[in-house]
N, C-alpha and C. Protein backbone atom coordinates (compact mmCIF):
# COMPACT_ATOMS: atom_id res chain seq x y z
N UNK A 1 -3.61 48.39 -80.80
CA UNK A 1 -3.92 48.58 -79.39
C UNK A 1 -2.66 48.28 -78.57
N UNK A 2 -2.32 49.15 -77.45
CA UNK A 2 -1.31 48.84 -76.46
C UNK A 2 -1.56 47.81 -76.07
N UNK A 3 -0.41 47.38 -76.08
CA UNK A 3 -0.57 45.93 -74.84
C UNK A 3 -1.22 45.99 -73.48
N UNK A 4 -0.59 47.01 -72.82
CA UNK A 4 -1.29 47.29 -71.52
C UNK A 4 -2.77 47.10 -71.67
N UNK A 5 -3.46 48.12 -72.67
CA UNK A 5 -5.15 47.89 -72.79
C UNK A 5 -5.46 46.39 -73.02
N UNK A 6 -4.85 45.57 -73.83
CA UNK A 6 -4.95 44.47 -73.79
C UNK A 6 -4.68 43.74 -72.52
N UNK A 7 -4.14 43.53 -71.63
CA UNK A 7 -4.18 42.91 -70.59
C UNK A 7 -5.37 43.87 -69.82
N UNK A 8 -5.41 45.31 -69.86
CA UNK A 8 -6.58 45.52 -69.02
C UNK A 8 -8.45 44.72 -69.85
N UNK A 9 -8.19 44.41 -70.80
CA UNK A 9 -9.46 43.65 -71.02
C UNK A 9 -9.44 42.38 -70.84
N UNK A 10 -8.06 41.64 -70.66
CA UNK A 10 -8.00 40.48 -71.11
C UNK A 10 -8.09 39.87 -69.09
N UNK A 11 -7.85 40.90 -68.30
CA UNK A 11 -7.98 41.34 -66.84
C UNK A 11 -9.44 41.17 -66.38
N UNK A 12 -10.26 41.91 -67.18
CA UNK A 12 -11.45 42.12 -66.92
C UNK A 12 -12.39 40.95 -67.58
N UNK A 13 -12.23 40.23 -68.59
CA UNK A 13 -12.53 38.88 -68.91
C UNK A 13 -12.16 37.90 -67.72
N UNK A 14 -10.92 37.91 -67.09
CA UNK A 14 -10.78 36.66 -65.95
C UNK A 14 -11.42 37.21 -64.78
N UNK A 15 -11.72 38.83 -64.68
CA UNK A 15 -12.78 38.78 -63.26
C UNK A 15 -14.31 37.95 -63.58
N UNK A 16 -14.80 37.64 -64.62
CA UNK A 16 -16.09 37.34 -64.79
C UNK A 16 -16.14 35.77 -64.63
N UNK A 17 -15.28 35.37 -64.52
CA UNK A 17 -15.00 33.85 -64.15
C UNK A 17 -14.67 34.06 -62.65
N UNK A 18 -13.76 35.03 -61.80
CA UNK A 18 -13.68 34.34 -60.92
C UNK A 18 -15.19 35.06 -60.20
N UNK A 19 -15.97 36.12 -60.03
CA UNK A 19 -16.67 36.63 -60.06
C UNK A 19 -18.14 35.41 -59.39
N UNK A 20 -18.23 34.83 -60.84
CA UNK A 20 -18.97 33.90 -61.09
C UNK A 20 -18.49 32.47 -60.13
N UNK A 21 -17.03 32.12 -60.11
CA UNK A 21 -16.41 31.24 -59.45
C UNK A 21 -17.11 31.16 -58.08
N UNK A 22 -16.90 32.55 -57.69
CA UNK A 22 -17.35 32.94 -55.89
C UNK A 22 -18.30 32.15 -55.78
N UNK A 23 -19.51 32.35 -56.52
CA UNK A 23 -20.83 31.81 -56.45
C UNK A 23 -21.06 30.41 -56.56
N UNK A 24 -20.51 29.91 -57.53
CA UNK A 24 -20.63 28.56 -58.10
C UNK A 24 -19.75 27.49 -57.93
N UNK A 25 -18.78 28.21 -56.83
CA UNK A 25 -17.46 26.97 -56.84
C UNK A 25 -18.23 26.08 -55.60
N UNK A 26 -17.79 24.44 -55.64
CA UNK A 26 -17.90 24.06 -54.59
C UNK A 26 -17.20 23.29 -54.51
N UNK A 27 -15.94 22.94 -54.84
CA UNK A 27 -15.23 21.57 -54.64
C UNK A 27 -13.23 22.00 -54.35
N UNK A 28 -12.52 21.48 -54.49
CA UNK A 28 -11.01 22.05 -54.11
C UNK A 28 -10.85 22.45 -55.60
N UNK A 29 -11.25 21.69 -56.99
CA UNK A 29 -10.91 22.68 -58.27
C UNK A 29 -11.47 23.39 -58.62
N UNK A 30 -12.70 23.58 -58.64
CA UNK A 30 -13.61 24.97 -59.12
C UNK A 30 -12.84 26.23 -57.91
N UNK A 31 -12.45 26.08 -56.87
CA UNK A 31 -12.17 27.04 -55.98
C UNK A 31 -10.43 27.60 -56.34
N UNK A 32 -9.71 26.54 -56.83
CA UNK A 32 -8.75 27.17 -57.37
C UNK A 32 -8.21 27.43 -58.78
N UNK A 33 -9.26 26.99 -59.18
CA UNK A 33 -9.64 28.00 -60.48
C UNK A 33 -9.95 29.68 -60.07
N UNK A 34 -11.28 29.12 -59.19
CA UNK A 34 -10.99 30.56 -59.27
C UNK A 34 -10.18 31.76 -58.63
N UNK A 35 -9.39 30.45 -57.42
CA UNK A 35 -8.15 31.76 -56.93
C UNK A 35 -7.24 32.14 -58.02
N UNK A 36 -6.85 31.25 -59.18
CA UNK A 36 -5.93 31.42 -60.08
C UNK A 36 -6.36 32.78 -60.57
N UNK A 37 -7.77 32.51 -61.46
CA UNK A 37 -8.44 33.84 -62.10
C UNK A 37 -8.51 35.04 -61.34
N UNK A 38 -8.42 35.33 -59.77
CA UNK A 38 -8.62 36.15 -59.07
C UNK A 38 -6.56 36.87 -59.16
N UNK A 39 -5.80 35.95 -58.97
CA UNK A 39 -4.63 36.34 -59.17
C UNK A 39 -4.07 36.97 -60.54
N UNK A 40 -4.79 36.14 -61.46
CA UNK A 40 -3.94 36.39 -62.54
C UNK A 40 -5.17 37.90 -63.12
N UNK A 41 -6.22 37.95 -63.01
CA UNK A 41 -6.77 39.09 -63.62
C UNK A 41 -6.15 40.34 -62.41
N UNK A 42 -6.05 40.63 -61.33
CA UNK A 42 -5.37 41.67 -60.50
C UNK A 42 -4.19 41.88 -60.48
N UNK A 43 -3.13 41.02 -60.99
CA UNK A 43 -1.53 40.83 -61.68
C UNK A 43 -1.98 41.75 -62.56
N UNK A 44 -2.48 41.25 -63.27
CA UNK A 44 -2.84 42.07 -65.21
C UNK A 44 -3.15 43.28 -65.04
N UNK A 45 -4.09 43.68 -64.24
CA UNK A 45 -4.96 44.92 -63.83
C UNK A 45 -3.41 45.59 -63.28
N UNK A 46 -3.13 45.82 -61.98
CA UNK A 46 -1.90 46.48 -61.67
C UNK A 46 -1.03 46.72 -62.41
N UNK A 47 -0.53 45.31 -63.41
CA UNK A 47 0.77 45.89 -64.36
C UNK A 47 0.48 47.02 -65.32
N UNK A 48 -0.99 46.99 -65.28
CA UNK A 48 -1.59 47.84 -66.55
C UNK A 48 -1.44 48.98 -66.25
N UNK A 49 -2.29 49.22 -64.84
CA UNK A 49 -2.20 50.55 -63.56
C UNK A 49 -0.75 51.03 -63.49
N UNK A 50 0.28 50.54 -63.87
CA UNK A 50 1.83 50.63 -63.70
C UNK A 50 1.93 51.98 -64.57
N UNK A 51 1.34 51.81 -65.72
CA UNK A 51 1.79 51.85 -66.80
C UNK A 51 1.04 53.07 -67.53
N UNK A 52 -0.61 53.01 -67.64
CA UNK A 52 -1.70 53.99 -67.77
C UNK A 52 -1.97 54.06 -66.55
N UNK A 53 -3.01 55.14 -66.88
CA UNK A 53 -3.68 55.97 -65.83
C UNK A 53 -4.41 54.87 -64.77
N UNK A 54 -4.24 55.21 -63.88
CA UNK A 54 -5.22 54.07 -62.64
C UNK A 54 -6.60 53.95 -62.77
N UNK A 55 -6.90 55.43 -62.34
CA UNK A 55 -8.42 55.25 -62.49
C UNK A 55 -9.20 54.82 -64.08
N UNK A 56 -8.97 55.11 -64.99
CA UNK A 56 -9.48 54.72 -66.07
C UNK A 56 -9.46 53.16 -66.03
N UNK A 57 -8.11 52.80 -65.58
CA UNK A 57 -7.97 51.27 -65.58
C UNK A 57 -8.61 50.67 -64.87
N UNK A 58 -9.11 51.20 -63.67
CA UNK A 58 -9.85 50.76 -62.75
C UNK A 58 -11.23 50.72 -63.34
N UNK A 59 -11.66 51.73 -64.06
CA UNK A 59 -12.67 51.81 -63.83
C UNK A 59 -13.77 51.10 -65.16
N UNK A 60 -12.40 50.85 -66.43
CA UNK A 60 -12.48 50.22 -67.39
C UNK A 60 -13.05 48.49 -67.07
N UNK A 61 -11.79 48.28 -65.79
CA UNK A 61 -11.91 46.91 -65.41
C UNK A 61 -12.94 46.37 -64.47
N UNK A 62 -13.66 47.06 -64.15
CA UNK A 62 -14.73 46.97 -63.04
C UNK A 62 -15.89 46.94 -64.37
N UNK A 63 -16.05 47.63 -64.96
CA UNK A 63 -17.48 48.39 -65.73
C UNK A 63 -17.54 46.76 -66.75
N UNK A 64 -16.43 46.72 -67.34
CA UNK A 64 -16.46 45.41 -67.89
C UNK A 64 -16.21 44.09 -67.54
N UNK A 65 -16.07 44.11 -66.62
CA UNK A 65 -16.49 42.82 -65.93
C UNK A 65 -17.84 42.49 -64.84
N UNK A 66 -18.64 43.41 -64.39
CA UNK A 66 -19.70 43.84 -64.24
C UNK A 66 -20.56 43.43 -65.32
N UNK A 67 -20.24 44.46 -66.72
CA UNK A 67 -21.06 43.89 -67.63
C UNK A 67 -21.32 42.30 -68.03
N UNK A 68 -19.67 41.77 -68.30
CA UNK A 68 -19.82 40.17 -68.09
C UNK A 68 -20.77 39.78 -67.26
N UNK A 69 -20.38 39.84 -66.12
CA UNK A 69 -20.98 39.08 -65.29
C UNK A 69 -22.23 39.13 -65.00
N UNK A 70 -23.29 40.40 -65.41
CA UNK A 70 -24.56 40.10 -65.51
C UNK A 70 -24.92 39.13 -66.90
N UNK A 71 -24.35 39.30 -68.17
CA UNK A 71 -24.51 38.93 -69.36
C UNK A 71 -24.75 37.50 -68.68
N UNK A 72 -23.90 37.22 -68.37
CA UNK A 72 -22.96 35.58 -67.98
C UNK A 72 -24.47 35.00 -67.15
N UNK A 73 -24.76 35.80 -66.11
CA UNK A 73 -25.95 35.16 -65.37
C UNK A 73 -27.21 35.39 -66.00
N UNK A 74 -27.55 36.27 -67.30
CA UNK A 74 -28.57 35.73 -67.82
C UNK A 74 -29.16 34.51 -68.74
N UNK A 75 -27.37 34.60 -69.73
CA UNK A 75 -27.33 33.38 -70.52
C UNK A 75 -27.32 31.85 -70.08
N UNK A 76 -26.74 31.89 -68.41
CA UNK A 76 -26.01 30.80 -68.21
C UNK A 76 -26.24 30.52 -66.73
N UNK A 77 -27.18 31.47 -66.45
CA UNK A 77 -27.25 30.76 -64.87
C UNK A 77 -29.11 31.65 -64.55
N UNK A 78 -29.65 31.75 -65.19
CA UNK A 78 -31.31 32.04 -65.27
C UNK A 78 -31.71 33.15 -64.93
N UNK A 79 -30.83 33.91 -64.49
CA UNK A 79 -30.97 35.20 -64.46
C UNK A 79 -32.18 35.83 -65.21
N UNK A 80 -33.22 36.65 -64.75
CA UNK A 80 -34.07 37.61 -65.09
C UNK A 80 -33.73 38.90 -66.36
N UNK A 81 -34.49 38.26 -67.41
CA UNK A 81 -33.90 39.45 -68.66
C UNK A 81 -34.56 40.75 -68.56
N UNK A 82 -33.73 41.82 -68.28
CA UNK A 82 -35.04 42.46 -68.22
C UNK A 82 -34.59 43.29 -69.74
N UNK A 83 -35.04 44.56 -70.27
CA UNK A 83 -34.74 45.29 -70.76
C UNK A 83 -34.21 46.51 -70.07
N UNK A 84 -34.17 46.66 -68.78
CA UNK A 84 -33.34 47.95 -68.32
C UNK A 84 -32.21 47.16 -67.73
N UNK A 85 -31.72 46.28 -67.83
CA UNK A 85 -30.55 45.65 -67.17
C UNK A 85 -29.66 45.81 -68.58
N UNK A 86 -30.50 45.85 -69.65
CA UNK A 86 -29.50 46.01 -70.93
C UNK A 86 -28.91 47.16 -71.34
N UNK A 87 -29.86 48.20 -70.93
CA UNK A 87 -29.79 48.91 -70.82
C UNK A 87 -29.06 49.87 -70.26
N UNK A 88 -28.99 49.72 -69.28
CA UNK A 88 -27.98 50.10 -68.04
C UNK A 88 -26.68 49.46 -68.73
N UNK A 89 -26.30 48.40 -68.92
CA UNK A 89 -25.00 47.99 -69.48
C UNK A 89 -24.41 48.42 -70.37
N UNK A 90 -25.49 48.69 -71.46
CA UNK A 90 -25.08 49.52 -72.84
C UNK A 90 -24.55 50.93 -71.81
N UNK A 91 -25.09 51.99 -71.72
CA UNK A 91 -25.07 53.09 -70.76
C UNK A 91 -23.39 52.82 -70.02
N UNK A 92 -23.22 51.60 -69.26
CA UNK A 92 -22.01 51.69 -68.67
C UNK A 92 -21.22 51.39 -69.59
N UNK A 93 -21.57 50.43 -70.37
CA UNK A 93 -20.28 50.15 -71.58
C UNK A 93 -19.63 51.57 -72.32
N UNK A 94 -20.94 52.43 -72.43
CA UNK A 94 -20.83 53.34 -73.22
C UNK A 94 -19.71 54.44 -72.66
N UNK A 95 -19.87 54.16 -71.23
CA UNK A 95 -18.83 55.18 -70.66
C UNK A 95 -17.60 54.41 -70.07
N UNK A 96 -17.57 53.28 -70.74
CA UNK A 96 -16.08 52.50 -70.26
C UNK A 96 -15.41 52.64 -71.59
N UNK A 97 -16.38 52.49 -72.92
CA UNK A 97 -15.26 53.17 -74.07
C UNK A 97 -15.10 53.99 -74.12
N UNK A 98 -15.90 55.33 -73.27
CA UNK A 98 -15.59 56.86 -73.71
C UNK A 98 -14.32 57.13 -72.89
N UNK A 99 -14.07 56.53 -71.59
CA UNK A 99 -12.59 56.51 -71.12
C UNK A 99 -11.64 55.60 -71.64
N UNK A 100 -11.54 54.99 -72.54
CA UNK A 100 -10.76 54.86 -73.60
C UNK A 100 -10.83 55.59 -74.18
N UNK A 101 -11.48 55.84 -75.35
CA UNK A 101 -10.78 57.17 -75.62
C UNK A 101 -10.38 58.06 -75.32
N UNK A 102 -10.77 58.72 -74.61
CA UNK A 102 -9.98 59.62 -74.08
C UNK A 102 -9.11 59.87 -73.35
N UNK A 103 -8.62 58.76 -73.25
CA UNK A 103 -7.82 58.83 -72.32
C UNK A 103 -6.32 58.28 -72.98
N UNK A 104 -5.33 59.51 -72.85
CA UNK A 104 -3.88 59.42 -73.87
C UNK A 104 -3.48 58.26 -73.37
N UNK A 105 -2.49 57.58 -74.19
CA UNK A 105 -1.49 56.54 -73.41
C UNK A 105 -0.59 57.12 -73.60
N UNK A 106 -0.24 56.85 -72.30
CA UNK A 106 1.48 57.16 -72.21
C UNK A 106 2.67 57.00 -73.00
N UNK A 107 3.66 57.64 -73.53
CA UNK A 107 4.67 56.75 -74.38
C UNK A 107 5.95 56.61 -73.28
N UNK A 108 5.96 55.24 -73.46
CA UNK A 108 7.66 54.98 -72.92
C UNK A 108 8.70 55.43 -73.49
N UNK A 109 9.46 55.69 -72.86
CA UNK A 109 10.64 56.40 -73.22
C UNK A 109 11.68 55.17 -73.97
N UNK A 110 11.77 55.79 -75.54
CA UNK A 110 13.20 54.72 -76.30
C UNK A 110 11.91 54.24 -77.08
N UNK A 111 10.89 54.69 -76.89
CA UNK A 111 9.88 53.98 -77.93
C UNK A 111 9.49 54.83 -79.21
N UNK A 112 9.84 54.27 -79.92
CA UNK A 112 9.65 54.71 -81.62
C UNK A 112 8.39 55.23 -81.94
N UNK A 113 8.58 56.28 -82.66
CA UNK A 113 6.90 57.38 -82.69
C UNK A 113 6.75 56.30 -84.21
């Protein structure tokens, strides 16, 4: 896997913390935690956007951190299970890997086939 895709997941893992942060912070460290996570996953996201296609990246990084973040509030904050909430996620997941695949990466130039 490109690196870039790797920071775009590893992007979309720190939105579900700060995401969650919004909600649950109440003190001066839970809040800059989650400004950190808010910086460092939109750093990651852009350098990625630099590099691949935007919208895929965008839309990779939204769909999966979305998914987190409902997961996150059923396991861990009482959230309502339903079966169409899983549903729906599978469904979006399903079309956040289909733009991975399909979607070429770019080769940098001086980079070895």
């Amino acid at each position: 896997m490109d690196k870039n895709w790797l920071k775009v997941f590893i992007a979309a893992f720190l939105e579900i913390f700060w995401v969650i942060g919004l909600t649950h912070s109440y003190d001066f460290w839970t809040w800059t935690g989650t400004v950190i996570c808010i910086i460092v996953s939109n750093y990651l996201m852009i350098t990625a956007a630099q590099v691949l296609p935007a919208g895929t990246v965008y839309a990779i990084f939204v769909g999966l951190g979305t998914a987190g973040t409902v997961i996150a509030g059923i396991f861990f904050f009482g959230e309502v299970f339903k079966w169409e909430k899983i549903l729906l996620i599978a469904v979006l997941l399903a079309g956040v890997i289909g733009l991975k695949i399909v979607t070429p990466d770019k080769e940098e130039k001086g980079a070895v086939s």
